[in-house]
N, C-alpha and C. Protein backbone atom coordinates (compact mmCIF):
# COMPACT_ATOMS: atom_id res chain seq x y z
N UNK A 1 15.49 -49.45 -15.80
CA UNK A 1 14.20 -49.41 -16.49
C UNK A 1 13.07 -49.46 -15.46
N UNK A 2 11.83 -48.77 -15.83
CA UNK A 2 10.82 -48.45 -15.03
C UNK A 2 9.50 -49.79 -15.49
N UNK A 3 9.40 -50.04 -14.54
CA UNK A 3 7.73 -50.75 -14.94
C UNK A 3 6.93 -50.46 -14.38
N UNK A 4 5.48 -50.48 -14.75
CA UNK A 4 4.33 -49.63 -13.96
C UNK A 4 3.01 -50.41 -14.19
N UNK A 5 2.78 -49.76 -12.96
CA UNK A 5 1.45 -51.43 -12.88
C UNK A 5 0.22 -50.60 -12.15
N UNK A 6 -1.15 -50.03 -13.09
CA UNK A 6 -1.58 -49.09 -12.36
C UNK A 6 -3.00 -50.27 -11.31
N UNK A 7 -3.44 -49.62 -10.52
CA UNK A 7 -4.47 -49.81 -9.95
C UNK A 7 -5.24 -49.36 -9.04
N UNK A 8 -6.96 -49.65 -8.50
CA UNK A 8 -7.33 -48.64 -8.34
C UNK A 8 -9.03 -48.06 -8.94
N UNK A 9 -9.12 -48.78 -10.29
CA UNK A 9 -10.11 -48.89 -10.82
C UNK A 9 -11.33 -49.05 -10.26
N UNK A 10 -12.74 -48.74 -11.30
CA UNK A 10 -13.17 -49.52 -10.74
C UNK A 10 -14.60 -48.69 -11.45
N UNK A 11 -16.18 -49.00 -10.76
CA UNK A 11 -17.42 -48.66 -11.30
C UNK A 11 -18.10 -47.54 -9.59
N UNK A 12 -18.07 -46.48 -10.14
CA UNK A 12 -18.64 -45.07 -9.42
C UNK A 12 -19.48 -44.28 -9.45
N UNK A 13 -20.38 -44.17 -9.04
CA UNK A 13 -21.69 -43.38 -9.26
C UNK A 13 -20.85 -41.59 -9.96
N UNK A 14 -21.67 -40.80 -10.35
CA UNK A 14 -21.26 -39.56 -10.59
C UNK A 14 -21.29 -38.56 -9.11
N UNK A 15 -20.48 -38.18 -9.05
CA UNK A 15 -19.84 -37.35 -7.37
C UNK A 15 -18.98 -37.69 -6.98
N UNK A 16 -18.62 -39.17 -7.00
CA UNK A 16 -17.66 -40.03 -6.16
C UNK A 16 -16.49 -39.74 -6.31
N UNK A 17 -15.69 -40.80 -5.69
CA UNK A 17 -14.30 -40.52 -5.92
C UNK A 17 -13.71 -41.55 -6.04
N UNK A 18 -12.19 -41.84 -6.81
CA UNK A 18 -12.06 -42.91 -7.01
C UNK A 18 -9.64 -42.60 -6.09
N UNK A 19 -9.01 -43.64 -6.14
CA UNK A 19 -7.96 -43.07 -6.33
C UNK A 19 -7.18 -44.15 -6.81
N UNK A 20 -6.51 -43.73 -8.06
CA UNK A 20 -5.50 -44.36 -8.85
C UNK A 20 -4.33 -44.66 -8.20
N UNK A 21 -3.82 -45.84 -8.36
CA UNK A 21 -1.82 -46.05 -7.53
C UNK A 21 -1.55 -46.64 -8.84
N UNK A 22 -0.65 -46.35 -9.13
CA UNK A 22 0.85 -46.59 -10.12
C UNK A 22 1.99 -47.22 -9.15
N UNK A 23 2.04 -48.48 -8.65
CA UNK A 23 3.63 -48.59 -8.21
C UNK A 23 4.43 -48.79 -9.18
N UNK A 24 5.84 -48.56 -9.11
CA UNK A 24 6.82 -48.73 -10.33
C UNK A 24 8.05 -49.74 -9.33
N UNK A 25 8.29 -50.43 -10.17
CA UNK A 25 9.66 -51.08 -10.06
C UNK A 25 10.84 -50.57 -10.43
N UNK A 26 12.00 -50.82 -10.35
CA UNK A 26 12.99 -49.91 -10.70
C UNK A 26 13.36 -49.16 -9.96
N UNK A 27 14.84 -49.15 -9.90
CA UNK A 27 15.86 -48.42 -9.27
C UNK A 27 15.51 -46.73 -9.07
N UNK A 28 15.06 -46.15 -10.70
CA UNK A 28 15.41 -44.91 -11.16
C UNK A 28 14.06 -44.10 -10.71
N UNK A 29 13.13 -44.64 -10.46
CA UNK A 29 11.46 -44.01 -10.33
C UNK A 29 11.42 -42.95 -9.95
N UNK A 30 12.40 -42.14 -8.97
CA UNK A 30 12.42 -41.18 -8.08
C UNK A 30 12.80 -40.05 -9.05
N UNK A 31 13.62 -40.34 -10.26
CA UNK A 31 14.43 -39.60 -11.21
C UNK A 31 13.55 -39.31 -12.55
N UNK A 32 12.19 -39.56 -12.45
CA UNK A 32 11.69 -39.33 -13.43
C UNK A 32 10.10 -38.70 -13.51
N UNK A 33 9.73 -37.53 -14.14
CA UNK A 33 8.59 -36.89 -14.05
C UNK A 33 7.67 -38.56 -14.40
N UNK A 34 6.00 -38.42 -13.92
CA UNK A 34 5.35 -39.22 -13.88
C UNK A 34 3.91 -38.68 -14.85
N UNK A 35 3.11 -39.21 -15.69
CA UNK A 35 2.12 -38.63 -15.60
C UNK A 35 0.82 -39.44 -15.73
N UNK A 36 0.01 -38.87 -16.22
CA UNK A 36 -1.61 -39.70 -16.19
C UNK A 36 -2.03 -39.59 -17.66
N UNK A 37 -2.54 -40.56 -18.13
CA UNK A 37 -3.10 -40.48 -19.39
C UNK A 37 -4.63 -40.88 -19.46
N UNK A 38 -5.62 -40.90 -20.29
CA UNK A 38 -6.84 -41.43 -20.41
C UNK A 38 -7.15 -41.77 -21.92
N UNK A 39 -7.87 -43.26 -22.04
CA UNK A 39 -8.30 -43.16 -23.77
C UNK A 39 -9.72 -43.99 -23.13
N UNK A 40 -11.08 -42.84 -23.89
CA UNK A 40 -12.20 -43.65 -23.82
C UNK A 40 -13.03 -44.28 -24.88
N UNK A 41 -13.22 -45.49 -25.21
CA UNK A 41 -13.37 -46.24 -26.44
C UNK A 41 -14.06 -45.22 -27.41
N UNK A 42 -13.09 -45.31 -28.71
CA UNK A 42 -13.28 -44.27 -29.59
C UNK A 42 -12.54 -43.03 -29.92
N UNK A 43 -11.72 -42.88 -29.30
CA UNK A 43 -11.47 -41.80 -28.63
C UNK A 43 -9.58 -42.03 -28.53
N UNK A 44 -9.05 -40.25 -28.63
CA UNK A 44 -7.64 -40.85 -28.57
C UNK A 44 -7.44 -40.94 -27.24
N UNK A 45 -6.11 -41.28 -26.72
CA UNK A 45 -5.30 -40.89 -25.59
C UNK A 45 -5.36 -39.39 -25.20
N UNK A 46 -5.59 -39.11 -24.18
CA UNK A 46 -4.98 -37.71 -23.84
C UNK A 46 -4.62 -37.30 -22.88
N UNK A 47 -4.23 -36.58 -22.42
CA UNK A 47 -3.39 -36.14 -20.77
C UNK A 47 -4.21 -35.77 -20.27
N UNK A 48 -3.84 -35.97 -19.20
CA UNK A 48 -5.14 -35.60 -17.60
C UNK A 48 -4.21 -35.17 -16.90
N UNK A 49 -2.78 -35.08 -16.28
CA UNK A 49 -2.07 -34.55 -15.44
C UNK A 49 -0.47 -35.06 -15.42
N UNK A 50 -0.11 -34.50 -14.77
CA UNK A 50 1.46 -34.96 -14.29
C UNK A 50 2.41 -34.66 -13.34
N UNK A 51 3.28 -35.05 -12.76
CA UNK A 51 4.34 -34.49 -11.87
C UNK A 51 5.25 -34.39 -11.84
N UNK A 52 6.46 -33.79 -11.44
CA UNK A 52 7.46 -33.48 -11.50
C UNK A 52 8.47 -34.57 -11.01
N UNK A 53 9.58 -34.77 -11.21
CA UNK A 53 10.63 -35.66 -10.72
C UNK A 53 10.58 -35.78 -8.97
N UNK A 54 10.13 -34.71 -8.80
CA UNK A 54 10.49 -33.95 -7.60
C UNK A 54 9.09 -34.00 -6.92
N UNK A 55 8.56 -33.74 -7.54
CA UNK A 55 7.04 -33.60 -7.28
C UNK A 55 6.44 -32.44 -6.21
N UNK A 56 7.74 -31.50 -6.64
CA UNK A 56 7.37 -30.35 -6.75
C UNK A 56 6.17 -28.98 -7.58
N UNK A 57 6.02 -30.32 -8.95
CA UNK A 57 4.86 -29.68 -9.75
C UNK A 57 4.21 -30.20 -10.40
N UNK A 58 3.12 -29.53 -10.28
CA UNK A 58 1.82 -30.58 -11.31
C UNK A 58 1.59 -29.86 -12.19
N UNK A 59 0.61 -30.48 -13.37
CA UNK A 59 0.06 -29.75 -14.27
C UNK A 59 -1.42 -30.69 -14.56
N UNK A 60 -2.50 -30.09 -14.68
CA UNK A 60 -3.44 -30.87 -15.09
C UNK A 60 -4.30 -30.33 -16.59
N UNK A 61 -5.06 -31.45 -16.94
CA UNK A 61 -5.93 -30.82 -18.35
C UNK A 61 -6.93 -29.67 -17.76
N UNK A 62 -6.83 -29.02 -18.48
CA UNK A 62 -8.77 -28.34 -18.08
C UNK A 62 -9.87 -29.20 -17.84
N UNK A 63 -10.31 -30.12 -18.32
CA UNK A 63 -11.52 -30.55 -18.02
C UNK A 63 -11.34 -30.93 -16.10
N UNK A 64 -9.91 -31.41 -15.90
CA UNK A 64 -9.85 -31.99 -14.55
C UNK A 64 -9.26 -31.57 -13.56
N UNK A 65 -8.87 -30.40 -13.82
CA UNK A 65 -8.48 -29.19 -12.81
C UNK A 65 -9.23 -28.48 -12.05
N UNK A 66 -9.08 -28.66 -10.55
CA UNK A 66 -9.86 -28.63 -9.57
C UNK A 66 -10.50 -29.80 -8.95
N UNK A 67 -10.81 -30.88 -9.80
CA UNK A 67 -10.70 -32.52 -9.04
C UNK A 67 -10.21 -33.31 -9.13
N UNK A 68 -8.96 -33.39 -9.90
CA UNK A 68 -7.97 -34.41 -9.79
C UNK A 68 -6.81 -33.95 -8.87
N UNK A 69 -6.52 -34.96 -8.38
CA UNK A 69 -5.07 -34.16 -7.85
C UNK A 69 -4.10 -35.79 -8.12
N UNK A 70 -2.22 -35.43 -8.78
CA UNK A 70 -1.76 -36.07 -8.53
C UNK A 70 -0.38 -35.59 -7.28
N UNK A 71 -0.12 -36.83 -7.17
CA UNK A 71 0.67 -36.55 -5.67
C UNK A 71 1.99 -37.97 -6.44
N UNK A 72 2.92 -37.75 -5.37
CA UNK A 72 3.82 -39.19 -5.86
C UNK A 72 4.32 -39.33 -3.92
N UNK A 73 4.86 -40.79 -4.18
CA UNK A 73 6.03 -40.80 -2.93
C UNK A 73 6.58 -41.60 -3.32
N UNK A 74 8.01 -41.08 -3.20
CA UNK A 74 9.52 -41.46 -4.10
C UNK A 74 9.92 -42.89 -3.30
N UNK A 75 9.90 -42.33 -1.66
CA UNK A 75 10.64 -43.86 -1.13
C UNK A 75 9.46 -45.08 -1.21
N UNK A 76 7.73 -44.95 -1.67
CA UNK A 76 6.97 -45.67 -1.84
C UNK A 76 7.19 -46.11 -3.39
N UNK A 77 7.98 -45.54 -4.36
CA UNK A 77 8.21 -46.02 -5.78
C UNK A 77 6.56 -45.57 -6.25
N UNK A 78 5.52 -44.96 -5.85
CA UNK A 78 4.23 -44.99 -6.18
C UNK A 78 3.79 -43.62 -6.62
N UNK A 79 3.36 -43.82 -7.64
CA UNK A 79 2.35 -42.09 -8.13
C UNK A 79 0.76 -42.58 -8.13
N UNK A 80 0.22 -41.49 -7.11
CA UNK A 80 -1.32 -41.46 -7.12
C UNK A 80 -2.24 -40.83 -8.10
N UNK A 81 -3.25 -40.89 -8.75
CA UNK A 81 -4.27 -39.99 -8.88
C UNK A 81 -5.71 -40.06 -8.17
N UNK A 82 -5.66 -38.84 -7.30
CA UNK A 82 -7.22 -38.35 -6.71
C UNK A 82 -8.01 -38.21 -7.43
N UNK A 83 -9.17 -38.79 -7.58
CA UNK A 83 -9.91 -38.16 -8.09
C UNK A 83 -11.35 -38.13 -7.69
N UNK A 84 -11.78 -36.69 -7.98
CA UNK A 84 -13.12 -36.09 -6.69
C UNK A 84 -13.89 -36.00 -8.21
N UNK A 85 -15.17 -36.05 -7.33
CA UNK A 85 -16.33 -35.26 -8.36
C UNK A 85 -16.64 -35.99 -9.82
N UNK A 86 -16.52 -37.22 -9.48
CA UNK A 86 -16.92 -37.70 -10.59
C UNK A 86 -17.35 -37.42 -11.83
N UNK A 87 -17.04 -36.94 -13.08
CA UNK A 87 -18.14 -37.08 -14.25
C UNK A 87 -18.27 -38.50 -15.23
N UNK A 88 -19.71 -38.76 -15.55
CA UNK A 88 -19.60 -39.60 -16.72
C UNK A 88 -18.53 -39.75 -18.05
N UNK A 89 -18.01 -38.31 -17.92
CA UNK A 89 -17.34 -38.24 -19.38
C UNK A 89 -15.67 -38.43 -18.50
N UNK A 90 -15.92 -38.64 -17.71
CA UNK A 90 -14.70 -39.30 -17.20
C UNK A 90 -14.07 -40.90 -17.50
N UNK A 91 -15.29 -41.13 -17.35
CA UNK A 91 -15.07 -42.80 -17.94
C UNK A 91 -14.12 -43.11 -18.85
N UNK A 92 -12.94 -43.88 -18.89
CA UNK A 92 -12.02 -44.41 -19.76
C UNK A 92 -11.16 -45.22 -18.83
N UNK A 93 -10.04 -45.74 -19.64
CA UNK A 93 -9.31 -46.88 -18.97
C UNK A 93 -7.57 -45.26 -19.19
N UNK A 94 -7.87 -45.31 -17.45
CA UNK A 94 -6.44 -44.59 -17.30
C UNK A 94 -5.12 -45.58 -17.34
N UNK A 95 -4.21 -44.29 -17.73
CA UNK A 95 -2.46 -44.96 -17.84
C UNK A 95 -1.61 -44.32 -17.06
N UNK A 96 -0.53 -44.21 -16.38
CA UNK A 96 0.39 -43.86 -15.51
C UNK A 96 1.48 -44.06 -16.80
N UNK A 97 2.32 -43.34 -16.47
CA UNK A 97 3.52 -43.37 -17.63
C UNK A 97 4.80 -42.60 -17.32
N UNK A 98 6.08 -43.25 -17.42
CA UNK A 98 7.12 -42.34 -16.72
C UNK A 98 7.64 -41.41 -17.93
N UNK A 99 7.98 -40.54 -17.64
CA UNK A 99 8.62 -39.99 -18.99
C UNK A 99 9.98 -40.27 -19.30
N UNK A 100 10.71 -40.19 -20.59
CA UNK A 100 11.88 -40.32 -20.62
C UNK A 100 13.02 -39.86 -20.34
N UNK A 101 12.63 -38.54 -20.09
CA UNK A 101 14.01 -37.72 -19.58
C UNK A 101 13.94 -37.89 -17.85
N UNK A 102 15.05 -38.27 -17.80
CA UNK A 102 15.29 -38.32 -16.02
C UNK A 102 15.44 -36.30 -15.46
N UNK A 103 15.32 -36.03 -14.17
CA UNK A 103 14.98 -34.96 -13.55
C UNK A 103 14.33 -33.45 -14.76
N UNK A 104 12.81 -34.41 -15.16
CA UNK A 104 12.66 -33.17 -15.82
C UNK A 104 11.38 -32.96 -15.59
N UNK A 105 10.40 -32.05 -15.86
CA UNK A 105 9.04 -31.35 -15.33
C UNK A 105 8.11 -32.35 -15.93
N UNK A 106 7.15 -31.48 -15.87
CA UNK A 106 6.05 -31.87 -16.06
C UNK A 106 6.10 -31.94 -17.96
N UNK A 107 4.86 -32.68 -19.03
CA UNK A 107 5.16 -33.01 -19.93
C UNK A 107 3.43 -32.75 -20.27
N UNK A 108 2.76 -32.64 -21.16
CA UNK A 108 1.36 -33.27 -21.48
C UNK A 108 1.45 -34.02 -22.80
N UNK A 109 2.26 -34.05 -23.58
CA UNK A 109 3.03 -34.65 -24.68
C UNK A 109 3.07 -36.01 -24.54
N UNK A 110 2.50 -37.20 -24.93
CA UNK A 110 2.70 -38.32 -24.34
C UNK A 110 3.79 -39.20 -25.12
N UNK A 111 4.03 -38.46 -26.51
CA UNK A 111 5.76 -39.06 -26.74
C UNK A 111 6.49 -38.37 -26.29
N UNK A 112 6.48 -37.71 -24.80
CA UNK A 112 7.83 -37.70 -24.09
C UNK A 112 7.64 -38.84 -23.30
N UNK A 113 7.25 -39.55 -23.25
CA UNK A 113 6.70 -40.62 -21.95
C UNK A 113 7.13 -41.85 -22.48
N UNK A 114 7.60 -42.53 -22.26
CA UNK A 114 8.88 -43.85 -22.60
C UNK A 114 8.81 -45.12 -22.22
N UNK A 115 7.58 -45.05 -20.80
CA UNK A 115 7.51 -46.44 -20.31
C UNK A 115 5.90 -46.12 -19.86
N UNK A 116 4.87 -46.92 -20.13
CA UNK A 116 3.73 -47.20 -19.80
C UNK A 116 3.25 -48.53 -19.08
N UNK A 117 2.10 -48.55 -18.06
CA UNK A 117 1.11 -48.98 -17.56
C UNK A 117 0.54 -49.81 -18.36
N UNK A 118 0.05 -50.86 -18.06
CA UNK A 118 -0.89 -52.00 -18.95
C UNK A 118 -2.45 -50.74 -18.71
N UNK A 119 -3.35 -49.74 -17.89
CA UNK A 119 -3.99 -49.14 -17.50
C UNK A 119 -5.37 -50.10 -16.96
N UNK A 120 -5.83 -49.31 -16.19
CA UNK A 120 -6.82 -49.19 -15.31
C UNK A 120 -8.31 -48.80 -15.52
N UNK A 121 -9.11 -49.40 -16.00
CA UNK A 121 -11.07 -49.14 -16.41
C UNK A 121 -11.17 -48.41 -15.03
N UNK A 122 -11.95 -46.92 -15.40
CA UNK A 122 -12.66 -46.37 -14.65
C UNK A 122 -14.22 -45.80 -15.25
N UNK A 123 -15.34 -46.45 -14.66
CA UNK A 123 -16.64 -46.30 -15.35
C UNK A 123 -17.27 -45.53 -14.35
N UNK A 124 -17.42 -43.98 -14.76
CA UNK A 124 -18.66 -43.26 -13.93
C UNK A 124 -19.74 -43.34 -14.53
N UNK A 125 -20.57 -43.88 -13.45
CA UNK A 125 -22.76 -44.05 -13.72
C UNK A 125 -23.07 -42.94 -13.54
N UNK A 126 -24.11 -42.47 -14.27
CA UNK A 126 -25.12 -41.40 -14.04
C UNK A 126 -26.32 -41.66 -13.12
């Protein structure tokens, strides 16, 4: 079993940059696509990106394609998110989340995702 503990957070002017770490505990971390979630009060959950088992592939939302980037490192147990270029409407409390199927792609579906993050407040200022 995976546990995930994101951090990283934090309060950013609009431009900035911030970068998310997810370490995970657990044996299996290396064996399982990773991804990013966001919910901003009011508002549902929704996908912002993800990676591959392998981390051979990403996928990101539209709104955050072209300044997010996620990355992982397997023997660090850790998945990152970059994130450049700040917007206000960025603001929400992100989640890291492993998915449930071991060696499988990318997901934006967040009931494929099986083990979650307590998540992380990120507030961009105007």
């Amino acid at each position: 079993q995976v546990q995930l503990v994101e951090s990283g957070g934090g309060l950013v002017q609009a431009g900035g940059s911030l970068i998310l770490s997810c370490p995970a505990t657990g044996r299996t971390f290396r064996s399982y696509a990773m991804g990013w979630f966001r919910q901003a009060p009011g508002t549902e959950r929704e996908f912002v990106g993800a990676i591959s088992w392998s981390g051979g592939s990403t996928g990101y939302a539209d709104s955050v394609k072209g300044r997010f980037t996620i990355s992982r490192d397997n023997p660090k147990n850790t998945v990152y998110l970059q994130m450049d270029s700040l917007k206000p409407e960025d603001t929400a409390v992100y989640f890291c989340a492993a998915r449930g199927t071991s060696y499988s792609g990318t997901s934006s579906r967040d009931t494929e995702y099986n083990v979650w993050g307590q998540g992380t407040q990120v507030t961009v200022s105007s």
